[in-house]
Protein backbone atom coordinates (compact mmCIF):
# COMPACT_ATOMS: atom_id res chain seq x y z
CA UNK A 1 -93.66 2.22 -20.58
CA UNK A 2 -93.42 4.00 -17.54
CA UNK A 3 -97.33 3.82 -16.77
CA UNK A 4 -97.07 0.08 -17.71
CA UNK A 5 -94.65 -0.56 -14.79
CA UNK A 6 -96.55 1.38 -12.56
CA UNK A 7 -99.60 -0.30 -13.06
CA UNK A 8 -98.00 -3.25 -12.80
CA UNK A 9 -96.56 -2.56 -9.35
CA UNK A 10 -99.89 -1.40 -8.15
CA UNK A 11 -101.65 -4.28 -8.94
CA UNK A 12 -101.81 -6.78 -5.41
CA UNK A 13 -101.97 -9.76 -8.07
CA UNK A 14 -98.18 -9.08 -8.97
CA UNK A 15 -96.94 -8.80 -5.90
CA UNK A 16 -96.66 -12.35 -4.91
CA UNK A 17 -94.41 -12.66 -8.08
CA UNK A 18 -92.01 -9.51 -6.79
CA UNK A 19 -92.02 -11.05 -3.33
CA UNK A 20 -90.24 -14.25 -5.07
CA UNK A 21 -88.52 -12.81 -7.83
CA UNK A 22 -87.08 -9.72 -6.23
CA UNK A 23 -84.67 -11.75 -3.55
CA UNK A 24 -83.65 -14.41 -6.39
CA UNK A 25 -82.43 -10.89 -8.43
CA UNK A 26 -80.78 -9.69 -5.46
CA UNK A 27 -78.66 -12.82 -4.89
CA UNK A 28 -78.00 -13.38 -8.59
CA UNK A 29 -76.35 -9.50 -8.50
CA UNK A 30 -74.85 -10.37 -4.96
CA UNK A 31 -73.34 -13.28 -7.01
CA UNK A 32 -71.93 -11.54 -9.73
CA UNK A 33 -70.42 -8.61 -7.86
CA UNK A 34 -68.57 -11.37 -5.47
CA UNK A 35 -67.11 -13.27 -8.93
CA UNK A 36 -66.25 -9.94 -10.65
CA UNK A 37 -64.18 -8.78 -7.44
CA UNK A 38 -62.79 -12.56 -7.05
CA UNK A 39 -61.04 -12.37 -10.77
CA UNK A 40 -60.44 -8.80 -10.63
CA UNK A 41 -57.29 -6.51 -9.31
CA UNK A 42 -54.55 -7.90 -6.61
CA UNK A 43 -55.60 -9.50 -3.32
CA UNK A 44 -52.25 -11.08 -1.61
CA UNK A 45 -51.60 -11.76 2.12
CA UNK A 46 -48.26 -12.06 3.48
CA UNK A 47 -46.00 -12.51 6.49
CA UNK A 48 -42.31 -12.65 7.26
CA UNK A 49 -39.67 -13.38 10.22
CA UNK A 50 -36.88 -11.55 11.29
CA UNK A 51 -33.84 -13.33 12.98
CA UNK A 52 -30.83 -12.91 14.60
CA UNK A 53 -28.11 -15.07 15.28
CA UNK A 54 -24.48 -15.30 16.50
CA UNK A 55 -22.73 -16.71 12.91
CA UNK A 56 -24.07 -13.14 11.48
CA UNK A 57 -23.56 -9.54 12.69
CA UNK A 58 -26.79 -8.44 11.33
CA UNK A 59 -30.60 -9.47 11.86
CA UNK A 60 -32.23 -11.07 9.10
CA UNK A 61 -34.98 -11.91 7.40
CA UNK A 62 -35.45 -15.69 7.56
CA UNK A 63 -38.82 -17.10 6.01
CA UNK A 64 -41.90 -15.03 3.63
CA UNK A 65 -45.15 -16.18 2.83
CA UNK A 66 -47.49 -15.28 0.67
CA UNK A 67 -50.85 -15.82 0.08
CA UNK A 68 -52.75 -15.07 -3.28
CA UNK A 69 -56.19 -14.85 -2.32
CA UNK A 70 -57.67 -13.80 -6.14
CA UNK A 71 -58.98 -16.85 -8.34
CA UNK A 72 -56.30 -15.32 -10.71
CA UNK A 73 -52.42 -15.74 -11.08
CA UNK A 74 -50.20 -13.09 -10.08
CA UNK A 75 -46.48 -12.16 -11.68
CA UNK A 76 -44.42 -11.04 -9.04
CA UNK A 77 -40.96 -9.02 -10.37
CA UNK A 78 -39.45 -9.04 -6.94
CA UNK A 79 -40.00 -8.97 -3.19
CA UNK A 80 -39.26 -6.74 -0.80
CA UNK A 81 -39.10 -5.57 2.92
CA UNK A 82 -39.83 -2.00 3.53
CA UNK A 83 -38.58 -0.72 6.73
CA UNK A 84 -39.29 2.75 8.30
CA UNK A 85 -40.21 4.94 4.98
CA UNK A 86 -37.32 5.25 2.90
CA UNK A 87 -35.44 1.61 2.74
CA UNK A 88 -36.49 -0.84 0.92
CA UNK A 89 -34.41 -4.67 1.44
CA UNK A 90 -34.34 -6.84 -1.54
CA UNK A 91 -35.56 -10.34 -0.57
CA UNK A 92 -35.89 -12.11 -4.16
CA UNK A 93 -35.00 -10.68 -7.60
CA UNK A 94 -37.34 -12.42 -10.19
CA UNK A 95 -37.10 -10.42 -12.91
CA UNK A 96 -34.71 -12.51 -15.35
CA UNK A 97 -37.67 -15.52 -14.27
CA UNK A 98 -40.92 -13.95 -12.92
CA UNK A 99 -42.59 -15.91 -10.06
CA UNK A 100 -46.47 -16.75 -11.19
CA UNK A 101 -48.31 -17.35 -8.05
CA UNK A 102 -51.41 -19.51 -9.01
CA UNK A 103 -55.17 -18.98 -7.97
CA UNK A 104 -55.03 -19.81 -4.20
CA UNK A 105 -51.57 -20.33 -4.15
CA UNK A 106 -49.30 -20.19 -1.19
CA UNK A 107 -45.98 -19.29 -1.42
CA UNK A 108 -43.32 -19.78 0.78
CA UNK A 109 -39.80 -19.44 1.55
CA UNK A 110 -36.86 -20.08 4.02
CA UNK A 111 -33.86 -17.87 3.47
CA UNK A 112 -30.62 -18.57 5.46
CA UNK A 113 -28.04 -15.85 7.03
CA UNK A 114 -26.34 -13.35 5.43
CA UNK A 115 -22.71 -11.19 5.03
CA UNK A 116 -24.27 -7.59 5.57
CA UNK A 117 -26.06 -5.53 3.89
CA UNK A 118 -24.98 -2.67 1.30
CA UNK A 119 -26.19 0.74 -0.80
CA UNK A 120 -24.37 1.30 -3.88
CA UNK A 121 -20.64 0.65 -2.89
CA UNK A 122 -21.19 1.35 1.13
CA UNK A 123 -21.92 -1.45 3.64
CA UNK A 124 -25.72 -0.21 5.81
CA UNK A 125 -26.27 -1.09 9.10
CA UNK A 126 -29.69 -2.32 8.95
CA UNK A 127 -29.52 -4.15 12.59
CA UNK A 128 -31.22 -0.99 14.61
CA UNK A 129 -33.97 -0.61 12.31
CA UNK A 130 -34.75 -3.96 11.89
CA UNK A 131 -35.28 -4.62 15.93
CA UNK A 132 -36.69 -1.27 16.54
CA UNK A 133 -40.68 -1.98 17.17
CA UNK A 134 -41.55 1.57 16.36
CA UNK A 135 -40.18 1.15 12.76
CA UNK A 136 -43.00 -0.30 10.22
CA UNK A 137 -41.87 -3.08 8.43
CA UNK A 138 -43.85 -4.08 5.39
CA UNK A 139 -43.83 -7.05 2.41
CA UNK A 140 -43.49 -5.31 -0.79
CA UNK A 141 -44.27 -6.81 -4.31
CA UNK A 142 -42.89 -5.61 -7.66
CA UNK A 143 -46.08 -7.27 -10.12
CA UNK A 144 -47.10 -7.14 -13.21
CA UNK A 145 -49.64 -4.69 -11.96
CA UNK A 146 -47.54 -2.20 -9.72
CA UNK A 147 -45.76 -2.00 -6.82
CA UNK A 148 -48.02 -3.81 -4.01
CA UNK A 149 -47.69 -3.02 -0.33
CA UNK A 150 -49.22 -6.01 0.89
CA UNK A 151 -52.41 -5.46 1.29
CA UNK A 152 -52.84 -2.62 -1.24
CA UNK A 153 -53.08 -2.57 -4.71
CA UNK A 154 -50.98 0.19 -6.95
CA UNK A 155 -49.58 0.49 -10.11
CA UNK A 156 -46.40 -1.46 -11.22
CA UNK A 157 -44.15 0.14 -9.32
CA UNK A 158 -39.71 -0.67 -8.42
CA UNK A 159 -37.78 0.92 -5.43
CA UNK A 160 -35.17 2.43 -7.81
CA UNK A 161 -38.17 4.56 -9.45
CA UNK A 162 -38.96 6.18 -5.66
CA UNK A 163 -35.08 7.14 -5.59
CA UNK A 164 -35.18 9.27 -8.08
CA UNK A 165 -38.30 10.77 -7.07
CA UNK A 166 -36.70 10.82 -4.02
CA UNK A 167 -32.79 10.60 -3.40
CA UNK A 168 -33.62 9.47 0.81
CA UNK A 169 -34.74 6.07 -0.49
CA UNK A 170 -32.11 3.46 0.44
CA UNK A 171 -32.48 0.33 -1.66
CA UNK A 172 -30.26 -2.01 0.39
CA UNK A 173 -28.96 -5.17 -1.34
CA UNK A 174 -28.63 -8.31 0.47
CA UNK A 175 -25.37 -10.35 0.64
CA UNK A 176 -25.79 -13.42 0.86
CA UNK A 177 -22.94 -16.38 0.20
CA UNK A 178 -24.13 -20.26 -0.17
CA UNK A 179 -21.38 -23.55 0.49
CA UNK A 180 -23.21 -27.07 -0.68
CA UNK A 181 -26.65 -24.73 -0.84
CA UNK A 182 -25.91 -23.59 2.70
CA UNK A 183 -26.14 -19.89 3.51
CA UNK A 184 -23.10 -19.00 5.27
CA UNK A 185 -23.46 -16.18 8.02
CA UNK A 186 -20.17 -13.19 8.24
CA UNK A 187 -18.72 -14.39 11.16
CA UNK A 188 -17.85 -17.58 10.17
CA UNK A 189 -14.24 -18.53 9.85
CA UNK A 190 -14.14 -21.81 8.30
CA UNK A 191 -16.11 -24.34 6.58
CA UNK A 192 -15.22 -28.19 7.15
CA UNK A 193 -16.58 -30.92 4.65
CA UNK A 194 -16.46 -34.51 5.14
CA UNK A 195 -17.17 -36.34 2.49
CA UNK A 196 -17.91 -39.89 3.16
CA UNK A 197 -17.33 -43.45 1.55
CA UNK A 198 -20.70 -43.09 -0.01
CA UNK A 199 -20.04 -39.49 -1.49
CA UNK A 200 -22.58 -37.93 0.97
CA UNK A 201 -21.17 -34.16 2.31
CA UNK A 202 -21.64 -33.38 5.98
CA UNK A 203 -20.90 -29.50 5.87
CA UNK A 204 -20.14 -27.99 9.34
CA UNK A 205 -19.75 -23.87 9.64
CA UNK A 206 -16.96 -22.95 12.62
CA UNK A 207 -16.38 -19.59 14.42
CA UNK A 208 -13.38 -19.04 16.19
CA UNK A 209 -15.20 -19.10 19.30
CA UNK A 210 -16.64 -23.03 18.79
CA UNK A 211 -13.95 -24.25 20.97
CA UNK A 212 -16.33 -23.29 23.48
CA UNK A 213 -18.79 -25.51 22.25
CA UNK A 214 -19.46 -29.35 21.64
CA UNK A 215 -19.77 -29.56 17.64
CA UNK A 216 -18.16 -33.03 17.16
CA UNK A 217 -19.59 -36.12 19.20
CA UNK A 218 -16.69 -37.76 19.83
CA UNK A 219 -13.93 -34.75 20.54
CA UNK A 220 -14.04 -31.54 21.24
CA UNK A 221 -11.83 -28.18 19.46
CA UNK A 222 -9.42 -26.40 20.77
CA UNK A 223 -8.43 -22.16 20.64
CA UNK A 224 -5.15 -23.33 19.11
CA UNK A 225 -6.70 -25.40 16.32
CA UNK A 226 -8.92 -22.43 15.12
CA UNK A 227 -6.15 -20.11 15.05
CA UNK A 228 -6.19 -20.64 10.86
CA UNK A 229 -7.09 -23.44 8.06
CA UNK A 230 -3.89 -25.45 8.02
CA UNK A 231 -3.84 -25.75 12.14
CA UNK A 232 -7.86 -26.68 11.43
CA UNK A 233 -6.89 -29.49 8.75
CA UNK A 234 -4.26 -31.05 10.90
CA UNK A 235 -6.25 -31.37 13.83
CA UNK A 236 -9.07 -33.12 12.37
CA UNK A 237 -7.23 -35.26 10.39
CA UNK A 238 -4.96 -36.12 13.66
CA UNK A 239 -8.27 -36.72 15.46
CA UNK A 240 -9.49 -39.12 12.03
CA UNK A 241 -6.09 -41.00 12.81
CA UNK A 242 -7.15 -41.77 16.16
CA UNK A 243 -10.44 -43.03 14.53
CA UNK A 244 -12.53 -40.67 16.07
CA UNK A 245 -13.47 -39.30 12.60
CA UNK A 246 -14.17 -42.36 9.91
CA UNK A 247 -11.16 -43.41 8.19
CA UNK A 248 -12.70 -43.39 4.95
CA UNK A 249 -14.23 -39.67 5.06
CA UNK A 250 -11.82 -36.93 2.82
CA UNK A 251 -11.31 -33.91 4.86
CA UNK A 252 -11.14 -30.65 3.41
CA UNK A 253 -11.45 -27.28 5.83
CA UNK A 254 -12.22 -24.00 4.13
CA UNK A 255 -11.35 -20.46 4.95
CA UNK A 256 -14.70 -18.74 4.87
CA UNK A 257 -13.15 -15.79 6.57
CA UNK A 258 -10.57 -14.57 3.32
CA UNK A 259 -13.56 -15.35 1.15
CA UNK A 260 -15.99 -12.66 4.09
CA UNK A 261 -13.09 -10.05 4.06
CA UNK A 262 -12.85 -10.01 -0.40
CA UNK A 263 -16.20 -8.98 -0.55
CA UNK A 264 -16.28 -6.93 2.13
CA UNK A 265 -13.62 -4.85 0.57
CA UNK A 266 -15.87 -4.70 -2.36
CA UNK A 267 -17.46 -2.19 -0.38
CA UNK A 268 -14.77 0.02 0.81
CA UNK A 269 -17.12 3.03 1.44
CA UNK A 270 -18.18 4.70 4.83
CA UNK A 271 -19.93 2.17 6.78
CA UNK A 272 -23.79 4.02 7.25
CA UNK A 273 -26.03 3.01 10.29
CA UNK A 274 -29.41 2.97 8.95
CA UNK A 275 -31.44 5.71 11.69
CA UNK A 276 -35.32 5.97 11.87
CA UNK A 277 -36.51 9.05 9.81
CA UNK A 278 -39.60 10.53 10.10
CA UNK A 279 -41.99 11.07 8.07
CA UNK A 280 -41.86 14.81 7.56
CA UNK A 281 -38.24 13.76 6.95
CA UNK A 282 -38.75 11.74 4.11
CA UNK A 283 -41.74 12.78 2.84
CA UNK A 284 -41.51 17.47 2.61
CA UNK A 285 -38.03 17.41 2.95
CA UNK A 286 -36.98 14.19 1.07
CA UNK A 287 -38.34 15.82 -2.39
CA UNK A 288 -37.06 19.20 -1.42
CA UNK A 289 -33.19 18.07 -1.39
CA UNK A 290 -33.93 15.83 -4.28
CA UNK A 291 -34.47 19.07 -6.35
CA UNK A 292 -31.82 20.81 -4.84
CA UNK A 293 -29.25 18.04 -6.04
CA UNK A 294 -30.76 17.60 -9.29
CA UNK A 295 -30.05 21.25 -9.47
CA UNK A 296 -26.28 20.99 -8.53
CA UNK A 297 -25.64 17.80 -10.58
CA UNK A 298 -27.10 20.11 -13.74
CA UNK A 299 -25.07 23.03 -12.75
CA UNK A 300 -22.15 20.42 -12.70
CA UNK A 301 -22.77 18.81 -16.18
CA UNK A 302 -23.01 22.62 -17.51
CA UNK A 303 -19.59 23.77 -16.22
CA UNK A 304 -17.90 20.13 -17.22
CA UNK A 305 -19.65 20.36 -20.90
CA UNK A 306 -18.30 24.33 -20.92
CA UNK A 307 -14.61 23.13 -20.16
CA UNK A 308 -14.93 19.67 -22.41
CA UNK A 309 -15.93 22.80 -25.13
CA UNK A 310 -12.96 25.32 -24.33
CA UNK A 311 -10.27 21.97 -24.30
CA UNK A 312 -11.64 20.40 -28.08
């Protein structure tokens, strides 16, 4: 068979036919290489903005997009936003309803201000980290395929999994609270809505400090009137008695701050400002200390099993 081909090759007659067909073989493989790698594994681009702004104490993240480049749909678990090498900010839980991100498919997302953020029971200062340029700050997908640093592809993968590998690994939860499907930021004190003649909700967020600025067209707010919600409610509805707020609106002011201060003593733990470790930190000595507290914990559980043993 061997001799065949070789005789073949030698012979100029053939070689017109090689000179065509070898180019349309090359493209065809070409062709199916490109398709195979289009349907196959996790391609997904992404980007994300961080803001800041006065009705919150901390920076957040505002807006994510993502971009499925595969001609396949992706499940996506949850998203994240790794920052430095050890914390890892939940953006969007999906696991009770997986997202499915379509062949091609954009996705993308506006998220409003927050309370603070929080580790277990402990409020995290997050606000250093997150406007320190040094600090890498990466998208992070939970799929059906693995944990995905966009633009990598890994195995399925979860934050919580990386704790116990290694105990540095802060998985900070975001707190978020939402009036009329408004995101309300933690420094707001109260929440105003007028409801007009025509049922339609005009929801406006106050600090304390708004006397200082123009938020109603027609009259402005004084120190004295934001000193609490009943002071609030009776100036408004003094100033809708004058007419300068419709006579046909209901007027009903919220305290925002009461509802801020219950859930931050939900977390009545040491308040932690998140610091920049590096990566000999997290990485030699992060595993190291792991094993030394697995170690105690055990030597704990012994000595509490031995006493449990002595008392029944």
């Amino acid at each position: 068979m061997t001799e065949i081909l070789i005789n073949w090759l030698i012979d100029p007659k053939n070689w017109g036919a090689l000179i065509i067909t070898a180019p349309i073989a090359t493209f065809a493989l070409i062709v199916a290489i490109k398709n195979y790698k289009r349907k196959s594994g996790i391609a997904i681009s992404g980007n994300f903005g961080i803001t800041s702004s006065s009705r919150c104490e901390e920076s957040y993240v505002s807006h994510i997009i993502l971009e499925n480049l595969k001609d396949r749909a992706v499940t996506i678990y949850g998203i994240y936003l790794k920052v430095g090498h050890n914390f890892y900010i939940d953006l969007e839980d999906h696991n009770d309803s997986p997202l499915i991100m379509k062949p091609y498919e954009t996705y993308h997302k506006k998220m409003g201000e927050i309370i603070s953020y929080a580790v277990n029971s402990n409020t995290i200062k997050m606000e250093k980290l997150l406007q320190d340029e040094k600090t890498k700050k990466r998208i992070v997908l939970s799929t059906s395929e693995g944990k995905y640093v966009v633009p990598k592809r890994v195995k399925r993968w979860s934050p919580i999994g990386e704790f116990f590998k290694n105990h540095l690994t802060g998985i900070i939860h975001t707190i978020r609270v939402t009036h009329n499907g408004e995101c309300i930021g933690g420094n707001i004190a109260f929440i105003v809505d007028i409801t007009r003649k025509d049922q339609t909700t005009e929801t406006i967020q106050l600090m304390r400090s708004d006397y200082r600025l123009k938020i109603f067209k027609n009259f402005n707010l004084t120190k004295d009137c934001l000193e609490s919600k009943d002071s609030l409610q009776k100036y408004l509805e003094q100033k809708q008695q004058y007419g300068l707020i419709s006579k046909d609106s209901i007027i009903k002011v919220h305290d925002f701050e009461e509802n801020t201060n219950t859930i931050r003593d939900h977390y009545k733990g040491e308040e932690i400002i998140a610091e920049r470790w590096s990566a000999f930190y997290y990485y030699i000595f992060g595993p190291i200390y792991t094993r030394y507290s697995r170690l105690m914990m055990n030597r704990r559980n012994k000595c509490a099993n031995k006493k449990n043993k002595k008392t029944s």
